[in-house]
N, C-alpha and C. Protein backbone atom coordinates (compact mmCIF):
# COMPACT_ATOMS: atom_id res chain seq x y z
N UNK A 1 5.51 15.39 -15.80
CA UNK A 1 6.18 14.32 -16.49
C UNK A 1 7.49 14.82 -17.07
N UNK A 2 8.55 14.22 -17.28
CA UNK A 2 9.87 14.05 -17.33
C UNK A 2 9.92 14.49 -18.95
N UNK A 3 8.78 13.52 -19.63
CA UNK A 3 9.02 13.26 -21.41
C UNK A 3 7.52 13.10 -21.74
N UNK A 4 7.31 13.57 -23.20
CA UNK A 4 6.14 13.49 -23.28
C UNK A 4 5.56 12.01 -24.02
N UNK A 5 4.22 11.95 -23.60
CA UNK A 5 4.22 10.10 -23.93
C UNK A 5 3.76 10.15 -25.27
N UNK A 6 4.21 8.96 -25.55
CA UNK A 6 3.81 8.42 -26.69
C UNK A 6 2.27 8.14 -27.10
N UNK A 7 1.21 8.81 -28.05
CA UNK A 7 -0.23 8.90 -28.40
C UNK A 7 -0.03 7.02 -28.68
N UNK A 8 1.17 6.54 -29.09
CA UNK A 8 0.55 4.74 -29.83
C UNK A 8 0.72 3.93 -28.19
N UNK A 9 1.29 4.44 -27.22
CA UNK A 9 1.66 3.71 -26.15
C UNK A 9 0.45 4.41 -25.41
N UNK A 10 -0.16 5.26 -25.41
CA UNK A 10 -1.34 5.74 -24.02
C UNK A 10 -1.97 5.02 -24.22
N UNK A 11 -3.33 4.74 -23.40
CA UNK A 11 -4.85 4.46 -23.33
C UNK A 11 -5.76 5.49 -22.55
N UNK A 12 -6.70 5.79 -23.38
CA UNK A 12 -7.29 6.72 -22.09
C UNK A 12 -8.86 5.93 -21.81
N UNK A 13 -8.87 5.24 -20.36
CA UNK A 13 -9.77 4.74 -19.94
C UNK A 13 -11.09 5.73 -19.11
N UNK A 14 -12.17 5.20 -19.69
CA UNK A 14 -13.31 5.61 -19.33
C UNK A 14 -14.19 4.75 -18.46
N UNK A 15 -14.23 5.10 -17.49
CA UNK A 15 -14.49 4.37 -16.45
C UNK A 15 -15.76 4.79 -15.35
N UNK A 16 -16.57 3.82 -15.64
CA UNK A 16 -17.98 3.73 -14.60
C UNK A 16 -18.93 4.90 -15.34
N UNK A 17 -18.54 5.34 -16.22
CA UNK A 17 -19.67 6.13 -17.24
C UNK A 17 -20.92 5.10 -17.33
N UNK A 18 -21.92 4.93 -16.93
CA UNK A 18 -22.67 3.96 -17.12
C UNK A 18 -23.69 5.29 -16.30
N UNK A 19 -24.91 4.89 -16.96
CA UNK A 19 -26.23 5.90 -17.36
C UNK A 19 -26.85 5.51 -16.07
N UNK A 20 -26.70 4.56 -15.57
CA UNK A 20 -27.15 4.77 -13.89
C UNK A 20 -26.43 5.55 -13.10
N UNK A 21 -25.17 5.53 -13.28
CA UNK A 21 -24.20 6.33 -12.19
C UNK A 21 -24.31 7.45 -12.03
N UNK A 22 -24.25 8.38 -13.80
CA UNK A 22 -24.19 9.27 -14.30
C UNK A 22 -25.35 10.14 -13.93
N UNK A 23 -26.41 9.78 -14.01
CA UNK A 23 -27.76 10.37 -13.64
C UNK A 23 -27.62 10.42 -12.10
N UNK A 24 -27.17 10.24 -11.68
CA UNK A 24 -26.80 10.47 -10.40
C UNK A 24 -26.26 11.46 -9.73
N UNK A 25 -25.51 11.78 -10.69
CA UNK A 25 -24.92 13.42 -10.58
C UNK A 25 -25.62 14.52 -10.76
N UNK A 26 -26.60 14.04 -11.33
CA UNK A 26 -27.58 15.66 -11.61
C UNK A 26 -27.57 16.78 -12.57
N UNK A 27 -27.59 17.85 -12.04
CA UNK A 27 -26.99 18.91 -13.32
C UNK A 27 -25.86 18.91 -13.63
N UNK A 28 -25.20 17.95 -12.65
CA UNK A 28 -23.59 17.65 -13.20
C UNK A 28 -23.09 17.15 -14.38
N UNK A 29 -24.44 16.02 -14.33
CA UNK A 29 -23.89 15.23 -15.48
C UNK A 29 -23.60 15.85 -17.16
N UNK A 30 -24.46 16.65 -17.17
CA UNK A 30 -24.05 17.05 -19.10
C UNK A 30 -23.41 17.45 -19.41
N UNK A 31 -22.46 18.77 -18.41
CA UNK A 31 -21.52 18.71 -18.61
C UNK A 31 -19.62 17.70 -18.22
N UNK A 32 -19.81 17.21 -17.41
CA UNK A 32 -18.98 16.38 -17.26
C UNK A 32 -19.16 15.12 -18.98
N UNK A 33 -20.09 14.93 -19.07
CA UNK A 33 -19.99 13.61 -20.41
C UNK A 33 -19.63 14.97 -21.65
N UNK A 34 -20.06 16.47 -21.86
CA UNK A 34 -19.34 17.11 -22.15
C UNK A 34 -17.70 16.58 -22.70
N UNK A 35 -17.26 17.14 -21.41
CA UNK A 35 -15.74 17.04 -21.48
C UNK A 35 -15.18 15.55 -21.41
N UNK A 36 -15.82 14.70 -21.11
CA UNK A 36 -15.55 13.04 -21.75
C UNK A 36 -15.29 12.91 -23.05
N UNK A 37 -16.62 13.32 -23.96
CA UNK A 37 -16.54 13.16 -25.40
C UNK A 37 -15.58 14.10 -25.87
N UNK A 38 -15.36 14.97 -25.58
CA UNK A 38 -13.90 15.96 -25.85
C UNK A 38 -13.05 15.06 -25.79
N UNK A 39 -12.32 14.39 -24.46
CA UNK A 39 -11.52 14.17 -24.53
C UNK A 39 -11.46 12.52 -25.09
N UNK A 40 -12.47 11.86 -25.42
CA UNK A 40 -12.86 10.86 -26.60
C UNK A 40 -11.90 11.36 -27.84
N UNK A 41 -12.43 12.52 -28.21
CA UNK A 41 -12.32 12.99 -29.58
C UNK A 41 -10.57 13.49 -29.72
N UNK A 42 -10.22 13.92 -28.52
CA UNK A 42 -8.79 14.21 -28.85
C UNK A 42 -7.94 13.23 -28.73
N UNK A 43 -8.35 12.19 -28.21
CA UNK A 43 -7.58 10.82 -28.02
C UNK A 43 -7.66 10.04 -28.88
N UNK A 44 -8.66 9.97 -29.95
CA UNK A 44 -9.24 9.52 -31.13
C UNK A 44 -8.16 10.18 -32.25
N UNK A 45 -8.43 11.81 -32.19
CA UNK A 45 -7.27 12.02 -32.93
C UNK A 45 -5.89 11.90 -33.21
N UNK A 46 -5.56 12.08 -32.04
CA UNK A 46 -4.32 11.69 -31.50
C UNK A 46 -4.20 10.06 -31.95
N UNK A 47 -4.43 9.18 -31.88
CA UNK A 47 -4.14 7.75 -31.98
C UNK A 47 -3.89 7.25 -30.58
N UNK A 48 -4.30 7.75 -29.64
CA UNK A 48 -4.39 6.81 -28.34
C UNK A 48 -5.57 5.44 -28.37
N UNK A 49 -5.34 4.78 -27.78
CA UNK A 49 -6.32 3.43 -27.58
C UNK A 49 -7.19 4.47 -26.69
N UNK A 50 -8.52 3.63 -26.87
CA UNK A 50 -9.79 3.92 -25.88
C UNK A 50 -10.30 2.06 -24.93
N UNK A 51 -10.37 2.56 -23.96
CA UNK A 51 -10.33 1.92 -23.07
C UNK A 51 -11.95 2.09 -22.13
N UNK A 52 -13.19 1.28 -22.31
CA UNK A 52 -14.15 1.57 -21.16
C UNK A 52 -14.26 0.71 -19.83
N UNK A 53 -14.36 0.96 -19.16
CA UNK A 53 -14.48 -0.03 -17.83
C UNK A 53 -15.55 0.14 -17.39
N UNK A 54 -16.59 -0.83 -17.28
CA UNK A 54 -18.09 -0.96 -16.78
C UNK A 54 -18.00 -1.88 -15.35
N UNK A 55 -19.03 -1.65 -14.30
CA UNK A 55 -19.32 -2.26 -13.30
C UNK A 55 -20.46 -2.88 -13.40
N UNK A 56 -20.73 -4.11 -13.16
CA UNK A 56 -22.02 -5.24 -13.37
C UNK A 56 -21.82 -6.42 -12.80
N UNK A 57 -22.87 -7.58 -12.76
CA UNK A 57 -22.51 -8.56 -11.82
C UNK A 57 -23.62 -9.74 -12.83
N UNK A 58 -22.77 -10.56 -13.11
CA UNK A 58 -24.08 -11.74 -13.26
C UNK A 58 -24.64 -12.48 -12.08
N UNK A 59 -26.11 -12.65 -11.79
CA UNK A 59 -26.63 -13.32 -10.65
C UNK A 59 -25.61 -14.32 -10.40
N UNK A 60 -24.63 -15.15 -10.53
CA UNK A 60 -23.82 -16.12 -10.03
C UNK A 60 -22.76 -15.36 -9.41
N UNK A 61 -22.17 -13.71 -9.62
CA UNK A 61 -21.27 -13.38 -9.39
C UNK A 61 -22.06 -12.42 -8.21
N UNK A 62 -23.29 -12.07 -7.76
CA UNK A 62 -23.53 -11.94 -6.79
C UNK A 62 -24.05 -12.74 -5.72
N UNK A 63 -24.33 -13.76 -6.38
CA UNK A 63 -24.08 -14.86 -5.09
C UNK A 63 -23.04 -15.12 -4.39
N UNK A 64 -21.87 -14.75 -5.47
CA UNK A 64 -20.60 -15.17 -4.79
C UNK A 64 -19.82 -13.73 -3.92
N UNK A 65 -20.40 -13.20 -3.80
CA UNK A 65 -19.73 -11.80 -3.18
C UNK A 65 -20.15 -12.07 -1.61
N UNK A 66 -18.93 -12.30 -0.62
CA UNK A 66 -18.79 -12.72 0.60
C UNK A 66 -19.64 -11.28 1.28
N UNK A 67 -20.08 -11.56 2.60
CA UNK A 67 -20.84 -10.57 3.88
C UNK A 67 -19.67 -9.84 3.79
N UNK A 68 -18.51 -10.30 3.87
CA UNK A 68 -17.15 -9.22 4.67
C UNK A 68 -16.89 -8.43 3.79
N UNK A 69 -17.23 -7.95 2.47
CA UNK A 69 -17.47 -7.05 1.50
C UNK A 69 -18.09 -6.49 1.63
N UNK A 70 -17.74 -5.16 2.43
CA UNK A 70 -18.52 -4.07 3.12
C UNK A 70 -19.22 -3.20 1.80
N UNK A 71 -18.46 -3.16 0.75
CA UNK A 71 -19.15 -2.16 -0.31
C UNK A 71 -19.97 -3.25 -1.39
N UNK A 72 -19.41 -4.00 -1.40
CA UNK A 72 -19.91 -5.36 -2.91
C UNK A 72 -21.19 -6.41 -2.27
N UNK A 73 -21.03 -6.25 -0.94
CA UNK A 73 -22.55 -7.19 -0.17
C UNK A 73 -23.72 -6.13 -0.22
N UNK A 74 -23.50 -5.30 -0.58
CA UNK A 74 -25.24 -4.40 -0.32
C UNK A 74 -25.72 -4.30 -1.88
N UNK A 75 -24.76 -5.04 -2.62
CA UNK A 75 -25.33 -5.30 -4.36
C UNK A 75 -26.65 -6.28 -3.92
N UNK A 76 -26.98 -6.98 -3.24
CA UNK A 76 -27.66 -8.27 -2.79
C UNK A 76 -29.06 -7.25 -2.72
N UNK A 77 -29.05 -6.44 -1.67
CA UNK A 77 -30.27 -6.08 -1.94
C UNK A 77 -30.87 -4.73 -3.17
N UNK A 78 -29.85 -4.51 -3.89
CA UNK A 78 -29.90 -3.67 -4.90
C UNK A 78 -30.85 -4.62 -5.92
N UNK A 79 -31.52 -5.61 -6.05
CA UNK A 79 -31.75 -6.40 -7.25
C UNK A 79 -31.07 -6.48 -8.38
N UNK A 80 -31.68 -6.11 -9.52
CA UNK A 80 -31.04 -6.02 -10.80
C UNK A 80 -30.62 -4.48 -11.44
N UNK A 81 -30.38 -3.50 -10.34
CA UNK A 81 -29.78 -2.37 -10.76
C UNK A 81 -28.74 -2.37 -11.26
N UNK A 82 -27.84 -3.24 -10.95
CA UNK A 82 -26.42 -3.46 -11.39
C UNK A 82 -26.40 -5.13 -12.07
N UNK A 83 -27.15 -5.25 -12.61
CA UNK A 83 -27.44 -6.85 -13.53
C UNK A 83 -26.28 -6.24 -14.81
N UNK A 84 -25.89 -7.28 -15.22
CA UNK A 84 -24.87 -7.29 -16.61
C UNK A 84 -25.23 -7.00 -18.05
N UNK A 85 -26.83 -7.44 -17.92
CA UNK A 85 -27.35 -6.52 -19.14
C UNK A 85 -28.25 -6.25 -19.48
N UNK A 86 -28.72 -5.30 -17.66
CA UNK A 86 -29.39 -4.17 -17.54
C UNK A 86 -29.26 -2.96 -18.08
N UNK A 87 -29.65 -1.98 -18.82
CA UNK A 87 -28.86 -1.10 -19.81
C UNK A 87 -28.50 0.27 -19.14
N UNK A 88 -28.81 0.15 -17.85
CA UNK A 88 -28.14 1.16 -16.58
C UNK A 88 -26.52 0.57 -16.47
N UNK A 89 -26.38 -0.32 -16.66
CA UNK A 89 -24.82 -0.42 -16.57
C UNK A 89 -24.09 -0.96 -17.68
N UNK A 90 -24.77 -0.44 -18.92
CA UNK A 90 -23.83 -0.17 -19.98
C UNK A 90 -23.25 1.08 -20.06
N UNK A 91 -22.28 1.30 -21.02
CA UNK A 91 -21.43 2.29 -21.57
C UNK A 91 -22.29 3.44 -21.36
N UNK A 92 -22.23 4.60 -21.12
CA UNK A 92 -23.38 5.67 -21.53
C UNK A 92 -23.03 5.69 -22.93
N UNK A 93 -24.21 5.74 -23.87
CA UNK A 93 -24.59 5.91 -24.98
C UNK A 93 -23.94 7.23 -25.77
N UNK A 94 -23.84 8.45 -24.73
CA UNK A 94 -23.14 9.34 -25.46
C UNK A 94 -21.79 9.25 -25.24
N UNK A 95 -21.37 8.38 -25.30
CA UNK A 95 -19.61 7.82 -25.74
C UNK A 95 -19.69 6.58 -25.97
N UNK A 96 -20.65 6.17 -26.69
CA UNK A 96 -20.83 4.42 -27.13
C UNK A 96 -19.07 4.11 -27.73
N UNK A 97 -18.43 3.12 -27.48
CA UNK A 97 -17.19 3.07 -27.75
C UNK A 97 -17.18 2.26 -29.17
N UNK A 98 -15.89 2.43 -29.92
CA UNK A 98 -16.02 1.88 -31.29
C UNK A 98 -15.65 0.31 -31.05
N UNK A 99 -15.79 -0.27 -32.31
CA UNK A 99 -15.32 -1.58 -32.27
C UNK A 99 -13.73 -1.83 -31.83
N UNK A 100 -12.87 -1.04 -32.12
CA UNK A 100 -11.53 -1.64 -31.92
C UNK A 100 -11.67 -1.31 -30.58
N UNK A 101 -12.26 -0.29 -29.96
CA UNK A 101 -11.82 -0.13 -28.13
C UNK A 101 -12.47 -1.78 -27.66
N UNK A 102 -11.41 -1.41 -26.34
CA UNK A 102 -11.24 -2.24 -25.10
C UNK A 102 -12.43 -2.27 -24.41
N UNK A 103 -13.43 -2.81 -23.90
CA UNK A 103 -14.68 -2.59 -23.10
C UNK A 103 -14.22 -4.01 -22.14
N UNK A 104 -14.12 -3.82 -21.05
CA UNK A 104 -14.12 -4.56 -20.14
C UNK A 104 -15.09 -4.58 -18.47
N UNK A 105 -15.73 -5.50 -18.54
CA UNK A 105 -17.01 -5.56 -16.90
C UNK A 105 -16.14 -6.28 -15.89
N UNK A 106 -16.27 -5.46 -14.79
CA UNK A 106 -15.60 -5.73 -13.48
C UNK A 106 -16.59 -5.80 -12.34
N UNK A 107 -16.01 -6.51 -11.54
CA UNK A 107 -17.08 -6.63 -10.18
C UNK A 107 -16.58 -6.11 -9.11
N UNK A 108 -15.39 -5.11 -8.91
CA UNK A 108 -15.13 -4.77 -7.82
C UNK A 108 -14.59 -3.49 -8.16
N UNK A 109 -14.05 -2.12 -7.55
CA UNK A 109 -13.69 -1.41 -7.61
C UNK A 109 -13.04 -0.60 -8.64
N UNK A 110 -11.81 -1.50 -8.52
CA UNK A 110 -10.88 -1.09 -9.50
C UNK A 110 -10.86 -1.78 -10.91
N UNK A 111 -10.40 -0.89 -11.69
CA UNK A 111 -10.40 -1.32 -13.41
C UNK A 111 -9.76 -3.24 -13.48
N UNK A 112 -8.84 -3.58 -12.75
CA UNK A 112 -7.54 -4.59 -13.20
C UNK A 112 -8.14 -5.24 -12.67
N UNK A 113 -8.64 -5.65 -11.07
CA UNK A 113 -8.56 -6.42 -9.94
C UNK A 113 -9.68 -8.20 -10.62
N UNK A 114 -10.06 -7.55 -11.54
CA UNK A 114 -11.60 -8.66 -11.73
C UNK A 114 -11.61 -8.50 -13.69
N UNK A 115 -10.54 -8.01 -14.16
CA UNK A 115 -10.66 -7.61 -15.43
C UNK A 115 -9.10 -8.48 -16.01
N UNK A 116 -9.09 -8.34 -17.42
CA UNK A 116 -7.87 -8.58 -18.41
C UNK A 116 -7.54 -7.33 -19.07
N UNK A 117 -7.97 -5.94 -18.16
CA UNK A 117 -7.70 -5.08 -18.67
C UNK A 117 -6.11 -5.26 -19.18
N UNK A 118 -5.20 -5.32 -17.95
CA UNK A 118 -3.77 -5.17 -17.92
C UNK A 118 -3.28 -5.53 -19.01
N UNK A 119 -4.24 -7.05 -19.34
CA UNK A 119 -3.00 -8.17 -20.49
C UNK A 119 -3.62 -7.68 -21.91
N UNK A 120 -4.94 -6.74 -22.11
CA UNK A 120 -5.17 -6.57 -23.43
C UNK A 120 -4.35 -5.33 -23.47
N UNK A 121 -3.96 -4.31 -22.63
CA UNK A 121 -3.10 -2.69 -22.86
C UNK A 121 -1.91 -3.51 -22.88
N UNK A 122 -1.17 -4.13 -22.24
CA UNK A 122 0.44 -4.70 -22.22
C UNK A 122 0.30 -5.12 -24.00
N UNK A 123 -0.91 -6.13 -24.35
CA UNK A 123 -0.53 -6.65 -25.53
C UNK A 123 -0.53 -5.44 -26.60
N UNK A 124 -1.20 -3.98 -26.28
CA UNK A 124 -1.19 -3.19 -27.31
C UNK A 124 0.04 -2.32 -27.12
N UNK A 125 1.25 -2.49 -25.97
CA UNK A 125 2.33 -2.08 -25.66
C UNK A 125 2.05 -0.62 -24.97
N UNK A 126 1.08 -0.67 -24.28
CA UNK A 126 0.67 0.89 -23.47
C UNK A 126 1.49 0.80 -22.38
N UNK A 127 1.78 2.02 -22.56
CA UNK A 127 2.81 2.24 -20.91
C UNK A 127 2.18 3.59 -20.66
N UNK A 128 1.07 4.38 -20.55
CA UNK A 128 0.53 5.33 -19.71
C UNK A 128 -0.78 5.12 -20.26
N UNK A 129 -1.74 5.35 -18.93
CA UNK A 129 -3.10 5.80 -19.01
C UNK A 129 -3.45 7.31 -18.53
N UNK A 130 -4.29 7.23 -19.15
CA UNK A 130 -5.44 8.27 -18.76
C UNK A 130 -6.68 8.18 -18.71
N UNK A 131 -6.60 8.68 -17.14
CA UNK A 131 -7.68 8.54 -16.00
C UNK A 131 -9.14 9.35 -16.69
N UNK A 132 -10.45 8.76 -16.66
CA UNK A 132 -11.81 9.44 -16.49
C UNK A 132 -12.83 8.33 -15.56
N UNK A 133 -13.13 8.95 -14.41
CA UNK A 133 -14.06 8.39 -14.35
C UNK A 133 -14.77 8.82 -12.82
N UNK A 134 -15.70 8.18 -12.90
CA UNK A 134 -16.96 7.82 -11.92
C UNK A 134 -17.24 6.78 -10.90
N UNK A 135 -16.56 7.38 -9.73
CA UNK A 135 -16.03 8.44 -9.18
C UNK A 135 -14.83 8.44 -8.97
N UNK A 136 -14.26 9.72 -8.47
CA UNK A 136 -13.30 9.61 -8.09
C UNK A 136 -12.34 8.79 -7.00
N UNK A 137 -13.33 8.61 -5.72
CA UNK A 137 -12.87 8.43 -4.30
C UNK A 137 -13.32 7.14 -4.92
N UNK A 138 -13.83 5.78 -6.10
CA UNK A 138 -14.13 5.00 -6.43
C UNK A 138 -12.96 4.28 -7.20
N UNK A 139 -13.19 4.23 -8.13
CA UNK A 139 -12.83 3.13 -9.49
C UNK A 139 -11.68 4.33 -9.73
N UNK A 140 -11.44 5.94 -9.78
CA UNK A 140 -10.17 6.18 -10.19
C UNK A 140 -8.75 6.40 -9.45
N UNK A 141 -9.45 6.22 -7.94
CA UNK A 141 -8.35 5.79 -6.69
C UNK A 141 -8.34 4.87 -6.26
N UNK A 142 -9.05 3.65 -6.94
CA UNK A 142 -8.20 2.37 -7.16
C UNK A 142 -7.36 2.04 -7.94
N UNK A 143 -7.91 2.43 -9.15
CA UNK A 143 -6.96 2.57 -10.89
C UNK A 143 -6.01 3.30 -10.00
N UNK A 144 -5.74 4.35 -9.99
CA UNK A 144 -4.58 5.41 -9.82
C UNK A 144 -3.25 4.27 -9.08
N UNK A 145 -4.01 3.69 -7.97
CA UNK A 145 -3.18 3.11 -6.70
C UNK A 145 -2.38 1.92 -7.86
N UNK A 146 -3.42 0.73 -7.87
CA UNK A 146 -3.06 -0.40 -9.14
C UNK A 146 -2.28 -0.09 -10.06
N UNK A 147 -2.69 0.86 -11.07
CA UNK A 147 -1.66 1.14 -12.14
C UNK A 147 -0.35 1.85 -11.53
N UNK A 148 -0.27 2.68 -10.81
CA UNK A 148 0.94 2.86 -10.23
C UNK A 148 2.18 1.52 -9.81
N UNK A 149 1.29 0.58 -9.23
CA UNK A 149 2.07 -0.71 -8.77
C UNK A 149 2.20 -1.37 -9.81
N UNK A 150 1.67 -1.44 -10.57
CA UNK A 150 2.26 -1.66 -12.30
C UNK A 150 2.89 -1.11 -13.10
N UNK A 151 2.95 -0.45 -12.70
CA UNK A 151 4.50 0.69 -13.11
C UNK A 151 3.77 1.70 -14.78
N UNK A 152 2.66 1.41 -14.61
CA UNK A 152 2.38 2.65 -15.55
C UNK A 152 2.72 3.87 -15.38
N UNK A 153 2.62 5.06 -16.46
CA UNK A 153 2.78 6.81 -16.56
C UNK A 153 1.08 6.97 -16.27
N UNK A 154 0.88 7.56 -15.56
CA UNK A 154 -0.88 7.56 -15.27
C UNK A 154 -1.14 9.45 -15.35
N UNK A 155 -2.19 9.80 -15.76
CA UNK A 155 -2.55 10.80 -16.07
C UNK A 155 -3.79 10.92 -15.56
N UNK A 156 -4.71 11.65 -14.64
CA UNK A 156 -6.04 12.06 -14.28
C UNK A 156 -6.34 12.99 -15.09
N UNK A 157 -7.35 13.19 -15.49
CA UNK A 157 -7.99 14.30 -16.09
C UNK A 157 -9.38 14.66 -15.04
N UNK A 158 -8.83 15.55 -14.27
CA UNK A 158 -9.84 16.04 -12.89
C UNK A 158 -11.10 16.13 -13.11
N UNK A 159 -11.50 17.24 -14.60
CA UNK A 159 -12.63 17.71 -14.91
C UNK A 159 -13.44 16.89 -15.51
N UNK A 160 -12.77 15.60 -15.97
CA UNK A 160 -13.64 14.11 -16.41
C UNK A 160 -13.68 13.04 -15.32
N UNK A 161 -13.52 13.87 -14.39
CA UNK A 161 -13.73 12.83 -13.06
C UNK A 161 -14.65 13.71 -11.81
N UNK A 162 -15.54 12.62 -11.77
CA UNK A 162 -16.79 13.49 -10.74
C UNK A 162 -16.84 12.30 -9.50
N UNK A 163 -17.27 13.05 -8.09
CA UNK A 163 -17.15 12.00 -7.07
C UNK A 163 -18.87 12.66 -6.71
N UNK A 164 -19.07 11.73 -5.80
CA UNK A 164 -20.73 12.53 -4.87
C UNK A 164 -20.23 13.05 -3.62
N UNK A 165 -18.99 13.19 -3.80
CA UNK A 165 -18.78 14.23 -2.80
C UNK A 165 -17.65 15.16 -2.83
N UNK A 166 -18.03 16.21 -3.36
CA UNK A 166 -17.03 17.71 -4.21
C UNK A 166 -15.73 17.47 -3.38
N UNK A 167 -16.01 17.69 -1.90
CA UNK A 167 -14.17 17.84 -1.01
C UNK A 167 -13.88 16.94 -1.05
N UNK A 168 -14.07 15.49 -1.46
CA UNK A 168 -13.03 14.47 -2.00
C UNK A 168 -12.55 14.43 -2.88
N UNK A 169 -13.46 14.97 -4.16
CA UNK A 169 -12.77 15.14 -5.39
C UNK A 169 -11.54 15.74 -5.55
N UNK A 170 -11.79 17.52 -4.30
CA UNK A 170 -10.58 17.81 -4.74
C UNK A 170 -9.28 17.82 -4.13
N UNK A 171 -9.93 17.12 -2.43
CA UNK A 171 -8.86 16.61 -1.72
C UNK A 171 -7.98 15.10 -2.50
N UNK A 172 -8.40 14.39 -3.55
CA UNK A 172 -7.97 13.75 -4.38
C UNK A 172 -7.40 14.10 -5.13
N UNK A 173 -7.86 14.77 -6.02
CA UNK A 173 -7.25 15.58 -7.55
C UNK A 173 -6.11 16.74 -6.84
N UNK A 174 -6.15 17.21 -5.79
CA UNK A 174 -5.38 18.48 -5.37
C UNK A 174 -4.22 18.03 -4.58
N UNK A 175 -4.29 16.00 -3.70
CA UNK A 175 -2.84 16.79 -2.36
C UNK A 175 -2.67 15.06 -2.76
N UNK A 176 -3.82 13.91 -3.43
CA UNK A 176 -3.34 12.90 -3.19
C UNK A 176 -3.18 12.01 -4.76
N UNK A 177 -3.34 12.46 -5.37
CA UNK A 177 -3.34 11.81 -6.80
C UNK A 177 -1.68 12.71 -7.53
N UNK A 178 -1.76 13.45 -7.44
CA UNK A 178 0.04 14.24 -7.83
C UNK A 178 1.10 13.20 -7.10
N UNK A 179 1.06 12.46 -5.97
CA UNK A 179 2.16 11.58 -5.89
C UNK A 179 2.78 10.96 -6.53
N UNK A 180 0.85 10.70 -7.63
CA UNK A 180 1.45 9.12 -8.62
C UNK A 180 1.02 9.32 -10.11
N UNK A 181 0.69 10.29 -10.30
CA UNK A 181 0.15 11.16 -11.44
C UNK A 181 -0.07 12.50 -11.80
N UNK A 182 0.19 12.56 -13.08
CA UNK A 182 -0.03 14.07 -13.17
C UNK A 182 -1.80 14.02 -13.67
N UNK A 183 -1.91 15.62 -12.62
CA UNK A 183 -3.51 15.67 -12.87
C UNK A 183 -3.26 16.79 -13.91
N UNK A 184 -4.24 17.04 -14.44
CA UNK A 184 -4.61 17.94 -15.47
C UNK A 184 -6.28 18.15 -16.28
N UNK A 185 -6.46 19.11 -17.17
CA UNK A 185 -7.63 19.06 -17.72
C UNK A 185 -7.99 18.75 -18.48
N UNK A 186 -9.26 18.39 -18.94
CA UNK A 186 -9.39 17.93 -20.59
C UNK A 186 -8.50 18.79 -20.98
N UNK A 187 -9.28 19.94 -21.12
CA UNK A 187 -8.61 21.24 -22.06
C UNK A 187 -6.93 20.98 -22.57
N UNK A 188 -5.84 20.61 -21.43
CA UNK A 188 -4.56 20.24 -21.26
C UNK A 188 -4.52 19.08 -21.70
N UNK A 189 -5.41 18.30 -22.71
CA UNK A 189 -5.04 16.85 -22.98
C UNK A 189 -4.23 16.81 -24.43
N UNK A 190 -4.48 17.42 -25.27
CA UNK A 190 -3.47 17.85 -26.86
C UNK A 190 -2.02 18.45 -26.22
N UNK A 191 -2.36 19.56 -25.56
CA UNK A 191 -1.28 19.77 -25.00
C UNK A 191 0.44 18.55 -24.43
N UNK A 192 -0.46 17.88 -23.74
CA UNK A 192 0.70 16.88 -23.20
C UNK A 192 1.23 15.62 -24.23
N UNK A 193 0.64 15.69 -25.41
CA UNK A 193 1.10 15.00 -26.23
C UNK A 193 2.32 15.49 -27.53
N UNK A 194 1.99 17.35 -27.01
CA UNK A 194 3.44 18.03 -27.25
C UNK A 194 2.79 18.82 -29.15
């Protein structure tokens, strides 16, 4: 980055942390929500907005998900694994978000596409995010792509982003996410605020 951003203009979004996903990862998971709540806590200090993005569907919104939705039509025979308030696709609990954060439920991929994410960060005057989430080759290379075409400053934080499959992660985080963002680590998150 050119200049360092502003802690009242960031958001750092947490994304697809939800206790079904997460358990999914395995011995991965404790430490990855680890370095989440870290970087909770330094963004907290800092005065950045917190931002969660959950995936869920109310039975009317999976009725309405067309066959030609190669990834969003096999919710149909998932039952209520991904129901709206099934408590597998809430927030994970160990980053329950405070009252002033942003919590927004989406039905497709990306953070914006099915959300008011955009118009509640524009109204808090954010012009950069920062990236966490689950997974990578998912919800944060859609975010990455979207917020780019929105002309955000976008930031990944690699080590708060886990995929189910390691050589995407870092064929992501390593040759295709630096186009449109700077990647970096929790550890490097105080840091870039200078």
């Amino acid at each position: 980055m050119t200049d360092t951003p502003d802690p009242a203009k960031s958001a750092l979004l947490v994304m697809d942390y939800q206790p079904g996903i997460v358990e999914r990862l395995g011995d991965a998971a404790a430490p990855l929500l680890a370095r989440a709540q870290r970087a909770l806590a330094v963004a907290r200090d800092r005065g950045v907005h917190v931002g969660y993005v959950r995936v869920a569907f109310t039975a009317g919104e999976v009725d309405a998900i067309p066959a030609t939705n190669k990834t969003f039509s096999q919710i149909k025979q998932a039952g209520d694994a991904l129901a709206a308030e099934n408590p597998a696709t809430q927030v994970h609990p160990e980053l329950a978000p405070a009252q002033t954060d942003i919590v927004v439920r989406k039905t497709r991929v990306g953070a914006f596409s099915t959300t008011d994410l955009h118009e509640q960060l524009t109204a808090k005057g954010v012009d950069t995010l920062i990236l966490a989430g689950i997974s990578t080759s998912g919800v944060v290379l859609s975010t990455v792509r979207d917020g780019a075409d929105r002309d955000y400053r976008l930031v990944v934080l690699a080590d708060a982003c886990a995929d189910f499959e390691p050589d995407v992660h870092a064929l992501l985080t390593e040759k295709v996410f630096p186009r449109q963002a700077e990647v970096v680590d929790v550890g490097d998150l105080e840091a870039l605020f200078g």
